[in-house]
Protein backbone atom coordinates (compact mmCIF):
# COMPACT_ATOMS: atom_id res chain seq x y z
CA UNK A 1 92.44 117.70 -123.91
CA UNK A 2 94.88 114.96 -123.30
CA UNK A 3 95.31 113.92 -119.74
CA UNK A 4 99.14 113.61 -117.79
CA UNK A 5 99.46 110.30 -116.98
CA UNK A 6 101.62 109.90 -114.06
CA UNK A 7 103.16 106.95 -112.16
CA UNK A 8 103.76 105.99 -108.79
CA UNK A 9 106.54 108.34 -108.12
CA UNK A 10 104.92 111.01 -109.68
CA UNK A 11 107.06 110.93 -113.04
CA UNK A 12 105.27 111.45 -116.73
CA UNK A 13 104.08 108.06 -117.93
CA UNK A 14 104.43 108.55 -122.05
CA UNK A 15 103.36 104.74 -123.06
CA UNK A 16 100.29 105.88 -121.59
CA UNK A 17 100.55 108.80 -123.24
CA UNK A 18 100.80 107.60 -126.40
CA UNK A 19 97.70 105.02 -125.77
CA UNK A 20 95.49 107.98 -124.78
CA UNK A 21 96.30 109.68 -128.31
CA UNK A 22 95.63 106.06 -129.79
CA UNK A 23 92.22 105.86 -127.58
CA UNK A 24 91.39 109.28 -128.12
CA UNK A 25 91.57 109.31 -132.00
CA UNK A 26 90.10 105.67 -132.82
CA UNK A 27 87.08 107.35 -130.87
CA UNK A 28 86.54 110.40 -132.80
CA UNK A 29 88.22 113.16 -131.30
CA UNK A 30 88.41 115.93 -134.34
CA UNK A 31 91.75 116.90 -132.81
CA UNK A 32 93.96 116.42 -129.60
CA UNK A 33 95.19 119.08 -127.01
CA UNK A 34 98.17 119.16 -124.64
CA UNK A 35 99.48 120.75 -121.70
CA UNK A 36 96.20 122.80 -120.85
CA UNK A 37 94.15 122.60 -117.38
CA UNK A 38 93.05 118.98 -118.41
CA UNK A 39 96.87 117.84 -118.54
CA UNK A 40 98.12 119.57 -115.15
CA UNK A 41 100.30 122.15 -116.23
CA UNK A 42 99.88 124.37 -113.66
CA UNK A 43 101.84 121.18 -112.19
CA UNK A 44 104.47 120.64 -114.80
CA UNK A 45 107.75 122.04 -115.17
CA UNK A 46 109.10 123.54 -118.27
CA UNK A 47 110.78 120.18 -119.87
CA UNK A 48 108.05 118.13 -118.77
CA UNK A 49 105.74 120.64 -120.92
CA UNK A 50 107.63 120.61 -123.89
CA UNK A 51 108.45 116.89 -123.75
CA UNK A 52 104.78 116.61 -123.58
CA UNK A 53 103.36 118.41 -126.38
CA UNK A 54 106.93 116.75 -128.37
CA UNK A 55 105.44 112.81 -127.44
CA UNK A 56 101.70 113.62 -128.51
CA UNK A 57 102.81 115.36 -131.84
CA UNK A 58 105.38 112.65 -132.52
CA UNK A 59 102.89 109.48 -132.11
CA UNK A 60 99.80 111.53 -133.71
CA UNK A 61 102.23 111.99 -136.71
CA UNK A 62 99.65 114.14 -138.19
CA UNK A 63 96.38 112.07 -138.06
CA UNK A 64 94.74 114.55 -136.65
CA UNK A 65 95.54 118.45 -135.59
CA UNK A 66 97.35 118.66 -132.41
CA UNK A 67 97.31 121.87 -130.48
CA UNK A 68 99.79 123.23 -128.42
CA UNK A 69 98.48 124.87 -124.97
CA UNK A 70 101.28 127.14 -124.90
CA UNK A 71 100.28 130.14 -122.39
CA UNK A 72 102.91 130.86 -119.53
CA UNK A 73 103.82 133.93 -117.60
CA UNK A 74 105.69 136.64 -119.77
CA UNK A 75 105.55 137.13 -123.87
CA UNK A 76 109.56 135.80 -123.34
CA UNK A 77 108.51 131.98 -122.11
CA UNK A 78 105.58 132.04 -124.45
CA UNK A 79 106.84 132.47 -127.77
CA UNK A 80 109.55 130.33 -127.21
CA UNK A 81 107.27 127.10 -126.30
CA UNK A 82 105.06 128.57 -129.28
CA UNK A 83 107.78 128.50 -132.04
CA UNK A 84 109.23 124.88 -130.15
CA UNK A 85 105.42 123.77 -131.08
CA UNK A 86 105.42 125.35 -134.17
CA UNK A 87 109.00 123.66 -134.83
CA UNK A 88 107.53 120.07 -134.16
CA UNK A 89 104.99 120.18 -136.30
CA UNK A 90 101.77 121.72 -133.99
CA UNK A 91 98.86 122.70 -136.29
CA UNK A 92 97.62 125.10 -133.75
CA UNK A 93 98.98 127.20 -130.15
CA UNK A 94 96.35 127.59 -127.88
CA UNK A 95 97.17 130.80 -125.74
CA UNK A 96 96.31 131.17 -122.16
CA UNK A 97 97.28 134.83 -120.84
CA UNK A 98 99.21 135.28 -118.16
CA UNK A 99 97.43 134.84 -114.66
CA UNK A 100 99.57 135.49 -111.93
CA UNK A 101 99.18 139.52 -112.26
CA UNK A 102 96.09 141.32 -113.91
CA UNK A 103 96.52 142.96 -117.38
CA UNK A 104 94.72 145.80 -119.04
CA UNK A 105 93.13 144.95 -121.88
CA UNK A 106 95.95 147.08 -123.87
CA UNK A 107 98.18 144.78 -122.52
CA UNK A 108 96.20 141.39 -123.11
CA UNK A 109 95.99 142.32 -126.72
CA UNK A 110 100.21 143.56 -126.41
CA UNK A 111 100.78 140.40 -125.43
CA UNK A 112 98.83 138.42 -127.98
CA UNK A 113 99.98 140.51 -130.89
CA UNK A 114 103.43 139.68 -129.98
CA UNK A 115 102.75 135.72 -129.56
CA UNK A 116 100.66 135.55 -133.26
CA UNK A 117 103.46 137.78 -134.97
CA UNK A 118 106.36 135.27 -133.54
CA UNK A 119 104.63 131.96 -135.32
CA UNK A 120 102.82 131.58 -138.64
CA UNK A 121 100.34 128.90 -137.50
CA UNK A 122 96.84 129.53 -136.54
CA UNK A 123 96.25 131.10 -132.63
CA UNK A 124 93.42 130.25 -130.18
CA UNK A 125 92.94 132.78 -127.47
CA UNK A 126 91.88 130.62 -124.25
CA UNK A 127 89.43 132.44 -122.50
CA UNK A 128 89.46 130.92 -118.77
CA UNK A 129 87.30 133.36 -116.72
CA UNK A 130 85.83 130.67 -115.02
CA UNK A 131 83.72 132.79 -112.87
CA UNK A 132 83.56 136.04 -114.64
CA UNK A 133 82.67 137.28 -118.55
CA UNK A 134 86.43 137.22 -119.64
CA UNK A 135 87.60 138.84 -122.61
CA UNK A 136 84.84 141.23 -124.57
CA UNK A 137 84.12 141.03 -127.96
CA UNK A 138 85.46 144.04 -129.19
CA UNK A 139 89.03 143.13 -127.93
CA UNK A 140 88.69 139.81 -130.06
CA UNK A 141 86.55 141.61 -132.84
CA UNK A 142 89.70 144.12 -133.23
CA UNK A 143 92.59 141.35 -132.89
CA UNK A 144 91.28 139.29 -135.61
CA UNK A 145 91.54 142.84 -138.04
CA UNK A 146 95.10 142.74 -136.63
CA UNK A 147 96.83 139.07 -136.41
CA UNK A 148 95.82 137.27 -139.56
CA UNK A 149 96.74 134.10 -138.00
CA UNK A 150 94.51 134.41 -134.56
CA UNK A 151 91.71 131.93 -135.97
CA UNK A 152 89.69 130.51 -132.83
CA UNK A 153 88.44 131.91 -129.74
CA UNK A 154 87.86 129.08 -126.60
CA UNK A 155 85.63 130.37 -124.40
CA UNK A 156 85.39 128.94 -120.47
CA UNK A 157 82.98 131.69 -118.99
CA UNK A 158 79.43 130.93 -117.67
CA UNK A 159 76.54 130.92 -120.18
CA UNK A 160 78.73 131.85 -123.22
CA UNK A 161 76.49 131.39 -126.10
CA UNK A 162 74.89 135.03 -126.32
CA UNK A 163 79.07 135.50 -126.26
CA UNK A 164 79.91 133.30 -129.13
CA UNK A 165 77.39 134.85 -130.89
CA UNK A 166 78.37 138.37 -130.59
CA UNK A 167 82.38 137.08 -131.24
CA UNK A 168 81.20 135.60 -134.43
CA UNK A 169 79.42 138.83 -135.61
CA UNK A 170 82.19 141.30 -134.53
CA UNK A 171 84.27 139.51 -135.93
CA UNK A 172 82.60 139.16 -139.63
CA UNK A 173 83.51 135.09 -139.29
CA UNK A 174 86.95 135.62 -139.10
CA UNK A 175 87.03 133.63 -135.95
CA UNK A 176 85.60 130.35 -134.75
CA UNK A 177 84.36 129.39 -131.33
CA UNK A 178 85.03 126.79 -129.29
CA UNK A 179 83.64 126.02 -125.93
CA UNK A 180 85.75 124.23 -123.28
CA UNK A 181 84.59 123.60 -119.49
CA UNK A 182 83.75 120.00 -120.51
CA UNK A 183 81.30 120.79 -122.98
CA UNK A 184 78.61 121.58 -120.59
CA UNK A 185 77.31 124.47 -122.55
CA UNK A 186 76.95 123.04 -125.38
CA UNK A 187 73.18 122.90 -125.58
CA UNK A 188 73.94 126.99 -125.39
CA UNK A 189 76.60 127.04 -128.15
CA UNK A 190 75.88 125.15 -130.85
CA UNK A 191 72.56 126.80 -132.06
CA UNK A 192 74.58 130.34 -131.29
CA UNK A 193 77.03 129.14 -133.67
CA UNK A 194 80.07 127.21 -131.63
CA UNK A 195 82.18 125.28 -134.38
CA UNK A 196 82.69 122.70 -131.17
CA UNK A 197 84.32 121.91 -127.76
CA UNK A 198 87.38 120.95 -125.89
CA UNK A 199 86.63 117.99 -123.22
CA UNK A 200 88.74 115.67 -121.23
CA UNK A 201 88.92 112.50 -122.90
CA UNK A 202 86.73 110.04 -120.54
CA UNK A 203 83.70 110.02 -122.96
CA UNK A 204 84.99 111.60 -126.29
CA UNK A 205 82.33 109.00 -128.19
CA UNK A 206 80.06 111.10 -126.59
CA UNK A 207 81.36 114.40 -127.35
CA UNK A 208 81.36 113.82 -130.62
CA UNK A 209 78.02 111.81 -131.20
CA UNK A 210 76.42 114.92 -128.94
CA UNK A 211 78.20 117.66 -132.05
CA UNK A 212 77.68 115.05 -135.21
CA UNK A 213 73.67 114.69 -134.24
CA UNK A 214 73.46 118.65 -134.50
CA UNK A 215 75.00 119.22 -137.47
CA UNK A 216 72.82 116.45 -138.78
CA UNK A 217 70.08 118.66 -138.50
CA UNK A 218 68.71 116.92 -135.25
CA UNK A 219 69.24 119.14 -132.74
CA UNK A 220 66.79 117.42 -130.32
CA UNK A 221 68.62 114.30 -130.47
CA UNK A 222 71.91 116.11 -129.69
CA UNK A 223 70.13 118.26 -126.68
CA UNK A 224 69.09 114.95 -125.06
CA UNK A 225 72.25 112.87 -125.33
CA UNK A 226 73.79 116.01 -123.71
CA UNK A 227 71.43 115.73 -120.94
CA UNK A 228 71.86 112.00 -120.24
CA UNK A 229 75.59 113.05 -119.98
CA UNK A 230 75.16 115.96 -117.53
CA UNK A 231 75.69 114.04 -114.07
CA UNK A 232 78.94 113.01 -115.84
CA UNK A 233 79.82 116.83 -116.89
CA UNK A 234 78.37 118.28 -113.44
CA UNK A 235 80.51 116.19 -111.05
CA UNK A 236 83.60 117.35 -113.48
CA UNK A 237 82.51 121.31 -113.21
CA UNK A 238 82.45 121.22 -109.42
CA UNK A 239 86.14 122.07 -109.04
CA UNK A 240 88.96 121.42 -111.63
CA UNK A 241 90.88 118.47 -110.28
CA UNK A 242 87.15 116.67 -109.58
CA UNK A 243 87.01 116.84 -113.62
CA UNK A 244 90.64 115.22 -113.76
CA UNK A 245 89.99 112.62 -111.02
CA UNK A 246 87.01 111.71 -112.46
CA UNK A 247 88.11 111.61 -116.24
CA UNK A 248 91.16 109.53 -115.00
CA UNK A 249 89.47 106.89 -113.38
CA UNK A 250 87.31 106.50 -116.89
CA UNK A 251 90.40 105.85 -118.43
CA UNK A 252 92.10 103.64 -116.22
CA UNK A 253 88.34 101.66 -115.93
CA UNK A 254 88.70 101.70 -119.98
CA UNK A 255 92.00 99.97 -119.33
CA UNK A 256 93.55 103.43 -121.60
CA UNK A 257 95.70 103.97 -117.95
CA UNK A 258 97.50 101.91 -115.56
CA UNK A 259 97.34 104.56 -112.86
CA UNK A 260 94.65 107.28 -112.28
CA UNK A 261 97.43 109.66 -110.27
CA UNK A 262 97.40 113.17 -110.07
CA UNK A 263 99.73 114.70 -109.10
CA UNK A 264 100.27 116.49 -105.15
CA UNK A 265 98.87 118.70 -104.52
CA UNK A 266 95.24 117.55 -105.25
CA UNK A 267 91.65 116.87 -103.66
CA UNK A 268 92.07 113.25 -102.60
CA UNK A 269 88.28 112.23 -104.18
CA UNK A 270 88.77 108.97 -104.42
CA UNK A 271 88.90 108.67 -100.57
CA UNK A 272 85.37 110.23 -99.98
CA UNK A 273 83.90 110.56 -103.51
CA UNK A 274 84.75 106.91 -104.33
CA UNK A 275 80.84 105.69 -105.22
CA UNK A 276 79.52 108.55 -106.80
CA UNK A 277 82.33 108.82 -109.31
CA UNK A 278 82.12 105.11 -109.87
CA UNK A 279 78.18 105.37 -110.47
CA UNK A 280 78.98 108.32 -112.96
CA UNK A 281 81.35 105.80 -115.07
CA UNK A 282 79.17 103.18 -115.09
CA UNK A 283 76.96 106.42 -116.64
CA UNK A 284 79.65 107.29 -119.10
CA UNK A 285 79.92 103.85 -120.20
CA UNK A 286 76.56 102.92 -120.54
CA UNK A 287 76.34 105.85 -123.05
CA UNK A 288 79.56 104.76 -124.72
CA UNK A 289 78.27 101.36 -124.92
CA UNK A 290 75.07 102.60 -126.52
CA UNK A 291 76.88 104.73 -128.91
CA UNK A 292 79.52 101.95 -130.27
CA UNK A 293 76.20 99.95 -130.62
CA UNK A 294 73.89 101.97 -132.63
């Protein structure tokens, strides 16, 4: 998940844009995301999101799958940022339901089925109960029978492997897993089944060194890599924008960003959180390091 680079005044900075999608895919990300959580969107306005997800898709110019976090209030304002994505090339929509009022599950899966049938291209239901169990089984289990083209299922609930799992199984394999909440999980997912996970950007090397070791076989390897990274993915999972201001400074300490801005509102960390995040990059980057090395 790509982050929003912003200047001094606030406004989208797309050179830097660009240089994260450069960054991001020289270092092995197996595909790039934008606007989700990781990009601010609940910041953006409309144009902004669509001139987003139109910049990444233009400069990745199909070197790797770019998906399309395309969730916003009503079915109306969702399929029509799904079939813009779909338009400019996306590979993939990742859904978010609505949030501001509560559905019934008979009109979650209403409001999916009429987001899949609008575009042809493969849908990822984004499952961000952070706190809770989110969607069951069954609901994706009977969804997949339905929308041929609803292919992946993100999970960002708390100890979602036995979850995964039981997705997988309902679901005969129609649908893959994917675990976001910076990867933290992982160590849950994999062996459950997880085809792989949706980070913030900071240490992608280390993302995907942590998901090539298991499916090398060496699953020990990959568990322990994982747990040399966990300071870095704990500090992120202590409240959304400490994941963005942390990730940010990574990149701008990588020399990926000029500025490490997010955007007001936000927790100003890097007035009383200033050491700790800079001990947790000089963490990241040892493990980078070590990676690029070996």
């Amino acid at each position: 998940m790509l982050a929003a680079p912003f200047r001094e005044d606030e406004s989208i900075d797309e050179q830097d844009l660009r240089q994260q999608v450069e960054f991001s895919i020289s270092h092995g990300a197996a595909a790039l995301c934008v606007p989700g959580f990781g990009t601010e969107f609940y910041k953006l306005s409309d144009p902004e999101r669509y001139r987003v997800a139109e910049v990444v898709l233009e400069h990745t110019a199909k070197r790797k799958p770019v998906i399309i976090s395309t969730g916003s209030g009503s079915v109306f304002t969702t399929v029509g940022f799904s079939q813009f994505a779909e338009a400019k090339g996306a590979e993939c929509l990742m859904v978010l339901p609505p949030r501001i009022t509560q559905l019934s599950l008979n009109e979650l899966m209403t409001f999916y089925e009429r987001v899949a049938n609008s575009v042809s291209i493969p849908i990822m239901i984004q499952d961000a109960d952070f706190a809770g169990s989110g969607i069951p089984p069954k609901v994706y289990a009977d969804l997949s029978q339905r929308l041929p083209n609803l292919k992946f299922a993100k999970l960002e609930n708390p100890l979602p492997g036995s979850k995964c799992a039981e997705i997988i199984r309902e679901s005969e394999g129609r649908l893959q897993v994917v675990f976001g909440l910076w990867g933290i999980y992982m160590a849950d997912g994999l062996p459950k089944g997880a085809s792989g996970i949706m980070a913030g950007p900071g240490i992608v090397e280390v993302y995907t060194r942590i998901i090539r070791l298991f499916d090398q076989g060496k699953a020990e390897e990959s568990r322990a890599l994982l747990y040399r990274a966990m300071p870095y993915l704990s500090f992120c999972l202590q409240h959304l924008e400490s994941g963005l201001a942390l990730d940010k400074r990574m990149l701008k300490r990588r020399g990926i960003l000029r500025n490490d801005y997010l955007r007001e509102p936000h927790l100003h960390l890097e007035l009383t959180h200033a050491d700790e995040m800079d001990a947790l990059i000089s963490l990241g980057l040892s493990l980078c390091e070590e990676i690029a090395a070996a």
